[in-house]
Protein backbone atom coordinates (compact mmCIF):
# COMPACT_ATOMS: atom_id res chain seq x y z
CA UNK A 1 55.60 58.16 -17.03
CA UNK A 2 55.67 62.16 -17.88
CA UNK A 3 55.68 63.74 -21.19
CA UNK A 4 57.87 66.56 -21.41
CA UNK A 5 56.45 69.53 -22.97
CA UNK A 6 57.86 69.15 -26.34
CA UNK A 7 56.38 65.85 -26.43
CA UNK A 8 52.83 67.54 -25.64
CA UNK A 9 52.79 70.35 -27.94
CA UNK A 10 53.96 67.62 -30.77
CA UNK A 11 50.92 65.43 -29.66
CA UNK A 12 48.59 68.65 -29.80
CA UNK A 13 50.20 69.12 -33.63
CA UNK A 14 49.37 65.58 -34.21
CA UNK A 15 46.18 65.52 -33.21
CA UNK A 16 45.17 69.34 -34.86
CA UNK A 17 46.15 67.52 -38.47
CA UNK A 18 44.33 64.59 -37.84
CA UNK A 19 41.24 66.66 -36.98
CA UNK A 20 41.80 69.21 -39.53
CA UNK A 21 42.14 66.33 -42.65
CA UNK A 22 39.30 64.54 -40.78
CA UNK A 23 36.86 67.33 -41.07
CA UNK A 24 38.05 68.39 -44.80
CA UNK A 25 36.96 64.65 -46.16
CA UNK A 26 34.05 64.47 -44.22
CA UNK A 27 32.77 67.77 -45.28
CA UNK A 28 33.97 67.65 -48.95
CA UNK A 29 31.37 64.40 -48.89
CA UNK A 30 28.74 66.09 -47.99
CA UNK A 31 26.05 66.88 -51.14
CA UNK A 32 25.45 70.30 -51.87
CA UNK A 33 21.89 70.49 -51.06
CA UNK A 34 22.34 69.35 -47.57
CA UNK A 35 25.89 71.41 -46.77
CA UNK A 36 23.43 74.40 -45.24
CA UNK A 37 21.15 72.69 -43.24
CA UNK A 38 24.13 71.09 -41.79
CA UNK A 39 26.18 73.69 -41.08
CA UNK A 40 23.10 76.16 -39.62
CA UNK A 41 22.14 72.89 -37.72
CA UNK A 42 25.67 72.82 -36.10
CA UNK A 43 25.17 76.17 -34.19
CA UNK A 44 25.35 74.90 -31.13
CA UNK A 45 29.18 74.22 -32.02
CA UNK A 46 29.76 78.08 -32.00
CA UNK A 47 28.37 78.45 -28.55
CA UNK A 48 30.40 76.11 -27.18
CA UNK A 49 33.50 78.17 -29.06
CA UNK A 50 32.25 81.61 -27.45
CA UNK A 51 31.92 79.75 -24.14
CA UNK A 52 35.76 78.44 -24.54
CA UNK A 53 36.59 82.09 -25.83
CA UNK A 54 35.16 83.56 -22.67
CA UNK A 55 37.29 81.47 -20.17
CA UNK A 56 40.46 81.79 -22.20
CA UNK A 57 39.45 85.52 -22.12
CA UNK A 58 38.45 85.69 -18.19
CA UNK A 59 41.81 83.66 -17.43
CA UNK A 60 44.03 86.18 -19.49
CA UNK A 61 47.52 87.20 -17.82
CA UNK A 62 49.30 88.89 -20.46
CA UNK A 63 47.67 91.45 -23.26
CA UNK A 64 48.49 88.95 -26.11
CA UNK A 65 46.06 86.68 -24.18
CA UNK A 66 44.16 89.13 -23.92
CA UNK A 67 43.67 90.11 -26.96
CA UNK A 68 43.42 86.60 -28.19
CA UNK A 69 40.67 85.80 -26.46
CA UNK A 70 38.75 89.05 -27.15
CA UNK A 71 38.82 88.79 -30.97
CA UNK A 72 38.07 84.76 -30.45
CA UNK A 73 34.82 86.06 -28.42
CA UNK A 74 34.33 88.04 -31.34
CA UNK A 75 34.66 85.87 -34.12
CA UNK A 76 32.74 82.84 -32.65
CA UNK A 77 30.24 85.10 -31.83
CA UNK A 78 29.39 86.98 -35.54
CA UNK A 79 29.65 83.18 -36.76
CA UNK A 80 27.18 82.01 -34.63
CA UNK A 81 25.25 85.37 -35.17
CA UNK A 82 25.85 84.76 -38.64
CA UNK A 83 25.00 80.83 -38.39
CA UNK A 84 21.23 81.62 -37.23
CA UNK A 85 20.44 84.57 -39.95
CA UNK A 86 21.65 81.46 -42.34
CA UNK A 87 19.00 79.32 -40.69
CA UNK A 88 16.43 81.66 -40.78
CA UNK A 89 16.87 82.86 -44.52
CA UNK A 90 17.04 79.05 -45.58
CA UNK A 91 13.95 78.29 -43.31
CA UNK A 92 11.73 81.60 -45.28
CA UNK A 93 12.51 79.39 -48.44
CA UNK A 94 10.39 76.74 -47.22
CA UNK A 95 7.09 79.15 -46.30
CA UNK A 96 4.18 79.15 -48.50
CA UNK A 97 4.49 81.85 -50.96
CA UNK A 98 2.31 84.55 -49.50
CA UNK A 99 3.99 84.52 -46.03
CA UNK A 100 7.71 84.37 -48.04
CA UNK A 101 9.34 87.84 -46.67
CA UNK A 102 11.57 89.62 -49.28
């Protein structure tokens, strides 16, 4: 049996919803309190996107693809960048009080 390429990008669709409305309701469960240690605890996640970014960047043909992949190296990076000052900022809030830096 093949699937014709219409048939795959409308399974790719399908499956981008379903992941999409997936994460939104389990998210939107999550408390409050324990939405930043989860999402700085996830950083691994935005390695694996800056890994994924590099090969779709490395395997460029075309300048669109190029440029693509360049601004998803960039992006995935600053959020994982930005995922680990998070960490560390909601970490300092658990020091004693005389080693607390401002």
């Amino acid at each position: 049996m093949t699937i014709d390429t219409s048939m795959t990008w409308l399974i790719a669709l399908y499956i981008f919803m379903l992941a999409a409305f997936t994460g939104y309701e389990v998210i939107s469960r999550v408390p409050s309190i324990l939405h930043t240690p989860l999402m700085s605890g996830s950083n691994f996640i935005h390695g694996i996107v800056v890994v994924g970014a590099l090969h779709a960047l490395l395997n460029a043909t075309t300048p669109f693809a190029q440029v693509v992949g360049f601004l998803g190296v960039a992006l995935g990076a600053a959020n994982a960048a930005g995922g680990y000052v998070v960490t560390d900022r909601m970490l300092a809030m658990f020091k004693s009080g005389g080693s607390r830096k401002n």
